[in-house]
C-alpha atoms as a PDB file:
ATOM      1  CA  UNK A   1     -38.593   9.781  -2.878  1.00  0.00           C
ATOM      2  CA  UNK A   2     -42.353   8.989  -4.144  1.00  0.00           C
ATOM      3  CA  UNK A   3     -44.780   7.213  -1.984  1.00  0.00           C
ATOM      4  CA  UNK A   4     -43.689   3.486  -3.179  1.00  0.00           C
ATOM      5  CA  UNK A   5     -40.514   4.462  -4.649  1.00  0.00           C
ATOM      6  CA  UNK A   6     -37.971   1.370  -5.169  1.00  0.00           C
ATOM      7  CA  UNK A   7     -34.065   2.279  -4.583  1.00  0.00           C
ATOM      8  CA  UNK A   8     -31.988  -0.300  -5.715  1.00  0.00           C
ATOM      9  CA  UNK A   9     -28.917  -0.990  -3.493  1.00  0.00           C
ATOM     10  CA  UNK A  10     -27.519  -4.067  -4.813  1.00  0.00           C
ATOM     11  CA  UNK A  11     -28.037  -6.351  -7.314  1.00  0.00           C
ATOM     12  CA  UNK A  12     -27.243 -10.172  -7.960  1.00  0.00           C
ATOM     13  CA  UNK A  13     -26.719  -9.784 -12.074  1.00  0.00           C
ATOM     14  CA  UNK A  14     -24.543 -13.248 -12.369  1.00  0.00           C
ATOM     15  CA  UNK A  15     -27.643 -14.673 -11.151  1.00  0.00           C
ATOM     16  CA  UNK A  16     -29.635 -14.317 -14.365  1.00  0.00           C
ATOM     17  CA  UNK A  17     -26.713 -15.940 -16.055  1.00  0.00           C
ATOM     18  CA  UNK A  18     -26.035 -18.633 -14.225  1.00  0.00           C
ATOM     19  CA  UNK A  19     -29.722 -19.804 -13.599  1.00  0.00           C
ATOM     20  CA  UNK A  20     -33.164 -19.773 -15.227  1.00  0.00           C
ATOM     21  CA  UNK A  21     -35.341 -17.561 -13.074  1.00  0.00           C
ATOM     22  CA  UNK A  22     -38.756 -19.661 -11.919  1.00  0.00           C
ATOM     23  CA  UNK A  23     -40.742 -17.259  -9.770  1.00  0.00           C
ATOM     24  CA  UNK A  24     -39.905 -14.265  -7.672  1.00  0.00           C
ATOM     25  CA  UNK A  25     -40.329 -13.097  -3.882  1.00  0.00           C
ATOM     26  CA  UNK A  26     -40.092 -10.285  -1.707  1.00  0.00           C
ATOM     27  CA  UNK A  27     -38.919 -10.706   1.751  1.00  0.00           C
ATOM     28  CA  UNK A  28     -37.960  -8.773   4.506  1.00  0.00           C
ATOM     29  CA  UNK A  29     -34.587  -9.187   6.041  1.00  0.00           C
ATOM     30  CA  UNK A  30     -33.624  -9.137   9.875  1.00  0.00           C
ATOM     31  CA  UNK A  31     -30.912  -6.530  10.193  1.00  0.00           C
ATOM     32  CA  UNK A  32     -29.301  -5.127  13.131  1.00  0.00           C
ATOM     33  CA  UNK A  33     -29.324  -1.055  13.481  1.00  0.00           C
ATOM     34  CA  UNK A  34     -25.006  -0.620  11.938  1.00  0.00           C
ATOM     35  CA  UNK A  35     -26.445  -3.088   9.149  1.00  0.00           C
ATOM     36  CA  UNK A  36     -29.222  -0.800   8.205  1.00  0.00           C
ATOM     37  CA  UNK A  37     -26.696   2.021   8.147  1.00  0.00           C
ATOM     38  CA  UNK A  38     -23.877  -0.156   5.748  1.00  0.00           C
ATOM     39  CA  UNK A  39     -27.140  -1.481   3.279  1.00  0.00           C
ATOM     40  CA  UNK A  40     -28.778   2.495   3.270  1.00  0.00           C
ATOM     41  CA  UNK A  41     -24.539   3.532   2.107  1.00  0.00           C
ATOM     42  CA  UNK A  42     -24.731   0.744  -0.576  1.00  0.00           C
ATOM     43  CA  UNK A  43     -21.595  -1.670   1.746  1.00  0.00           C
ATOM     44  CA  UNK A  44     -23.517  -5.080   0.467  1.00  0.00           C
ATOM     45  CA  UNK A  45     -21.921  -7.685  -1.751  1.00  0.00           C
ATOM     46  CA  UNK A  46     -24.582 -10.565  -3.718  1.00  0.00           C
ATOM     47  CA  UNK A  47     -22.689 -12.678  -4.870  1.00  0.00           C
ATOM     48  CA  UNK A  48     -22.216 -16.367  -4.072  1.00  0.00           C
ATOM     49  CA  UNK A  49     -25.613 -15.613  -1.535  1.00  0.00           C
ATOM     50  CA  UNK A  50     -27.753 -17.936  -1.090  1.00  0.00           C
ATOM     51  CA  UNK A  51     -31.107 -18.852   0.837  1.00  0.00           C
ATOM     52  CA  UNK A  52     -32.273 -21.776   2.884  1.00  0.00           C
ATOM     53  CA  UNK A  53     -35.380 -23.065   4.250  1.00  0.00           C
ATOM     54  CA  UNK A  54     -35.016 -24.669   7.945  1.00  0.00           C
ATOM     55  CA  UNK A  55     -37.298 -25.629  10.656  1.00  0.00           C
ATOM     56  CA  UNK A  56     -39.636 -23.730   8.528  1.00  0.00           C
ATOM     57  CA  UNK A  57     -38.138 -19.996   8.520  1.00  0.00           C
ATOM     58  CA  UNK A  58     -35.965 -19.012   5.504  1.00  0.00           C
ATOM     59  CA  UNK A  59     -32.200 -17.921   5.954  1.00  0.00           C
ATOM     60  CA  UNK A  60     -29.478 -16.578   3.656  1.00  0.00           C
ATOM     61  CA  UNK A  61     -26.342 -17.402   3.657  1.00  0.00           C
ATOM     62  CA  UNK A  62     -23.281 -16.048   2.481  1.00  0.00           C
ATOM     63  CA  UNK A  63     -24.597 -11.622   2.174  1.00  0.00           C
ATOM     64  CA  UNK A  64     -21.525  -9.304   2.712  1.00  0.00           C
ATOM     65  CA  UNK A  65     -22.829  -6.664   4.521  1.00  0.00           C
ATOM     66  CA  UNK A  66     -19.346  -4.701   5.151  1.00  0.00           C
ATOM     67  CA  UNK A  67     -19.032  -3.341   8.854  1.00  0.00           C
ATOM     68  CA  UNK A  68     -20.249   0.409   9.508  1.00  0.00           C
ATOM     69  CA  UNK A  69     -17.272   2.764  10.087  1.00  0.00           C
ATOM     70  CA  UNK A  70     -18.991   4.229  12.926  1.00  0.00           C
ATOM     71  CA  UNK A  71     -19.921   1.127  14.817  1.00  0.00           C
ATOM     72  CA  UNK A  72     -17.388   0.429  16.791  1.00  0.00           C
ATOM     73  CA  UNK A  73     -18.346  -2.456  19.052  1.00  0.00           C
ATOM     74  CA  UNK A  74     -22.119  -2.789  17.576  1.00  0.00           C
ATOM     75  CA  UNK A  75     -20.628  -4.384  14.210  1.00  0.00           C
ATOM     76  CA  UNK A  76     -21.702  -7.631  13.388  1.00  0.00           C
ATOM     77  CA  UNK A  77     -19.982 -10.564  11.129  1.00  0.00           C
ATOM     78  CA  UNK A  78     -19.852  -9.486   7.749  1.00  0.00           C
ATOM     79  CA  UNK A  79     -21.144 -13.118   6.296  1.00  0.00           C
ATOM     80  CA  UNK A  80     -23.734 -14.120   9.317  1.00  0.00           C
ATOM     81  CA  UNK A  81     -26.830 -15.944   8.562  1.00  0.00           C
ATOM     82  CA  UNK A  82     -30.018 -13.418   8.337  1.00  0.00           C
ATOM     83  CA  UNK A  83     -33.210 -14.117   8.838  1.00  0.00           C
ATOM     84  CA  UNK A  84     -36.184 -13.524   5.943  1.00  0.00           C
ATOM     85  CA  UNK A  85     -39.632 -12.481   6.631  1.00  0.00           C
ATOM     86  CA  UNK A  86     -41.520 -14.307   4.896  1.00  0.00           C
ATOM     87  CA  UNK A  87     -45.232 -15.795   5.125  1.00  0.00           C
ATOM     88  CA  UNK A  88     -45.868 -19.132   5.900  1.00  0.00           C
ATOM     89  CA  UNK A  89     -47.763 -20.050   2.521  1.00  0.00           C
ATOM     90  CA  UNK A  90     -45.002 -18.398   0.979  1.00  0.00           C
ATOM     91  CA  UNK A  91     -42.219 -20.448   2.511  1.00  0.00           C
ATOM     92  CA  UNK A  92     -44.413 -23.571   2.328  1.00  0.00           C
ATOM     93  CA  UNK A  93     -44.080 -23.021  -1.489  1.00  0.00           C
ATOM     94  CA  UNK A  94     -41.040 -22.326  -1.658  1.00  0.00           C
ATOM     95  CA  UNK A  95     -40.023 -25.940   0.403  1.00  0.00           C
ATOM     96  CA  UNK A  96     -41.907 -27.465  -2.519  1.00  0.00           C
ATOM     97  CA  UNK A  97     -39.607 -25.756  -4.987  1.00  0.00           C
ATOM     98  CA  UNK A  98     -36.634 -26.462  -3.294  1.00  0.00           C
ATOM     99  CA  UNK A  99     -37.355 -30.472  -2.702  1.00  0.00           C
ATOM    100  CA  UNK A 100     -37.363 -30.985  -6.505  1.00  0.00           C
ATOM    101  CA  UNK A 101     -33.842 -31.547  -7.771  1.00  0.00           C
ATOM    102  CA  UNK A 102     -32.026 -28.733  -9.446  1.00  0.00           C
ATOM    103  CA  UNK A 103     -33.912 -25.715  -7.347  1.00  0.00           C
ATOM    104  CA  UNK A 104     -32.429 -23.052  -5.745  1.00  0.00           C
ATOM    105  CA  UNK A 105     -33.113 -19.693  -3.812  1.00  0.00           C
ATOM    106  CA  UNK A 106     -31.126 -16.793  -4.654  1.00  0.00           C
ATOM    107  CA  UNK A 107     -31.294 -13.548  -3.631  1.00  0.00           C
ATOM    108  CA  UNK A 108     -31.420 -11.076  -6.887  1.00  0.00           C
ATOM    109  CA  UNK A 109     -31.602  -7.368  -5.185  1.00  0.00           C
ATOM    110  CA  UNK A 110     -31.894  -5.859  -2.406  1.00  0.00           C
ATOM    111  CA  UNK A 111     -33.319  -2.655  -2.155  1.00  0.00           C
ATOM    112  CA  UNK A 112     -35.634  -0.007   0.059  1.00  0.00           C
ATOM    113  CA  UNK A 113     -39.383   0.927  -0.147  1.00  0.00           C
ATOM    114  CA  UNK A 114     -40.509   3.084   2.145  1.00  0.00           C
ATOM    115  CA  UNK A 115     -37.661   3.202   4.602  1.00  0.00           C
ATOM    116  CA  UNK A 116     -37.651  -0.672   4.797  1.00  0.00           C
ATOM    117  CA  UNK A 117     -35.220  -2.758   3.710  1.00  0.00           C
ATOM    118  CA  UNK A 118     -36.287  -6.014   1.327  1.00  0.00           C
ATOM    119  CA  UNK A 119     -34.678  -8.781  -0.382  1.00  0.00           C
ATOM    120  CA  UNK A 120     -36.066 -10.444  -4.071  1.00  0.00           C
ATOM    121  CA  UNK A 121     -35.814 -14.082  -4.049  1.00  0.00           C
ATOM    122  CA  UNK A 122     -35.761 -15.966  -6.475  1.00  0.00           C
ATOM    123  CA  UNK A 123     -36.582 -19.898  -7.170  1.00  0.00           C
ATOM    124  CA  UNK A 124     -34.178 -20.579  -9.820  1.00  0.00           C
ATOM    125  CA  UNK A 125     -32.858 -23.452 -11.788  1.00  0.00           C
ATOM    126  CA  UNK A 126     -29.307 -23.924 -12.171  1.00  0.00           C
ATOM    127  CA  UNK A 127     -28.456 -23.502 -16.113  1.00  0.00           C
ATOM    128  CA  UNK A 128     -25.367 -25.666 -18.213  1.00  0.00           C
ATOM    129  CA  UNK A 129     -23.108 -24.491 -19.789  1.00  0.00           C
ATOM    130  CA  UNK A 130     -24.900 -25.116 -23.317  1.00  0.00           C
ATOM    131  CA  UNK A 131     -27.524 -22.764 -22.083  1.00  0.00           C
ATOM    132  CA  UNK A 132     -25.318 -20.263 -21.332  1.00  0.00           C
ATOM    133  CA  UNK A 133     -23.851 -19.892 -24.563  1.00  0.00           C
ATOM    134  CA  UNK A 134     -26.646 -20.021 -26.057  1.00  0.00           C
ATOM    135  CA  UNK A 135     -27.762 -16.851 -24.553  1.00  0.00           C
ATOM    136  CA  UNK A 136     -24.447 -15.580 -25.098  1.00  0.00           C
ATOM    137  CA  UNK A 137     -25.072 -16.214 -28.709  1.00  0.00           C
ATOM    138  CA  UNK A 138     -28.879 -14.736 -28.723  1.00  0.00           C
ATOM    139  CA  UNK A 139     -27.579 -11.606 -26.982  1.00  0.00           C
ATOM    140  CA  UNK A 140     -24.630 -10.962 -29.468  1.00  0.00           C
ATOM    141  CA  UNK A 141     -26.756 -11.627 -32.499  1.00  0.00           C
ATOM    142  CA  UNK A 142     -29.364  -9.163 -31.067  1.00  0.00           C
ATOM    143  CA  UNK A 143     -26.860  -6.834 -30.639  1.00  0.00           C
ATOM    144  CA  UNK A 144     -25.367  -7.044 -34.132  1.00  0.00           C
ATOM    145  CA  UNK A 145     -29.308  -7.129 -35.914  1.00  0.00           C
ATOM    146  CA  UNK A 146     -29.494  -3.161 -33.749  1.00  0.00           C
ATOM    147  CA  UNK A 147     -26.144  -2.424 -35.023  1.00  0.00           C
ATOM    148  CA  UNK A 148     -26.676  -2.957 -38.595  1.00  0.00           C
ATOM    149  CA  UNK A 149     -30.599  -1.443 -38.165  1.00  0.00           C
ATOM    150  CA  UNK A 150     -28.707   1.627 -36.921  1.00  0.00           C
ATOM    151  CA  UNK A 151     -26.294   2.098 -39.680  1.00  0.00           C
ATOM    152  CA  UNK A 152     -28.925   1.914 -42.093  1.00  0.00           C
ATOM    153  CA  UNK A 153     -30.895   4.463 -40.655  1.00  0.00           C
ATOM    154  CA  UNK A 154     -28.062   6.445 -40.405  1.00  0.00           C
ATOM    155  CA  UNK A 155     -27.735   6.449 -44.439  1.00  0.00           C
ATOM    156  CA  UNK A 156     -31.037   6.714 -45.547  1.00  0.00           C
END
């Protein structure tokens, strides 16, 4: 692995479709030593995560991190609250997001850079359904515009 290699472990990609993606973060996440070992073998699960901001320290809620198989009695809950590492301007931003109706945090990846394990969080407004098939529509008529550019480049 380069010197700031990324390796992508898991990602959150219902996230993008259920809300409109504001600004991004990276945190670091509090992890015991058999959690390190499930995240580094890929055992995480996104979905229906999200983050919190209370007493001024940021927690998600809701990551399956599935038990190591060699852990025996050093296994943690699956579902437990984790801390994120974040700095304080940071998380006194994001309490300003969050206090306006319709914001959430929601963790998109997480992933490794050099040896460490972070978390991308993401302020992000919830989207109707209206918007979502909208870009349901967009993406299908982008699709079909390649499609047809392809078969005429095939026959000319």
């Amino acid at each position: 692995m380069a010197k700031d290699e990324v390796k992508v472990i898991a990602q959150n990609r219902k996230a993008r479709h259920d809300y409109f993606i504001e600004e991004t973060y990276e945190a670091g996440i509090v992890l015991s030593g058999t959690e390190v070992k499930s995240v580094r073998a890929g055992k995480i699960n996104l979905k229906d995560s999200y983050a919190m901001v209370k007493d001024g320290e940021v927690f998600v809620h809701n990551m399956h991190i599935s038990p190591y198989e060699k852990g025996n009695i050093f296994n943690k809950d699956p579902v437990r609250t984790r801390k994120l590492l974040l700095h304080k301007n940071e998380i006194n931003k994001l309490t300003g997001y969050i206090t306006q109706k319709g914001y959430s945090l929601i963790p998109l990846r997480v992933y490794l850079v050099r040896g460490l394990v972070k978390v991308e969080l993401a302020v992000a407004k919830g989207k109707k359904l209206y918007d979502k098939r909208r870009d349901i529509a967009k993406r299908d008529a982008q699709r079909e515009m390649e499609r047809q550019f392809k078969e005429r480049n095939l026959y000319n």
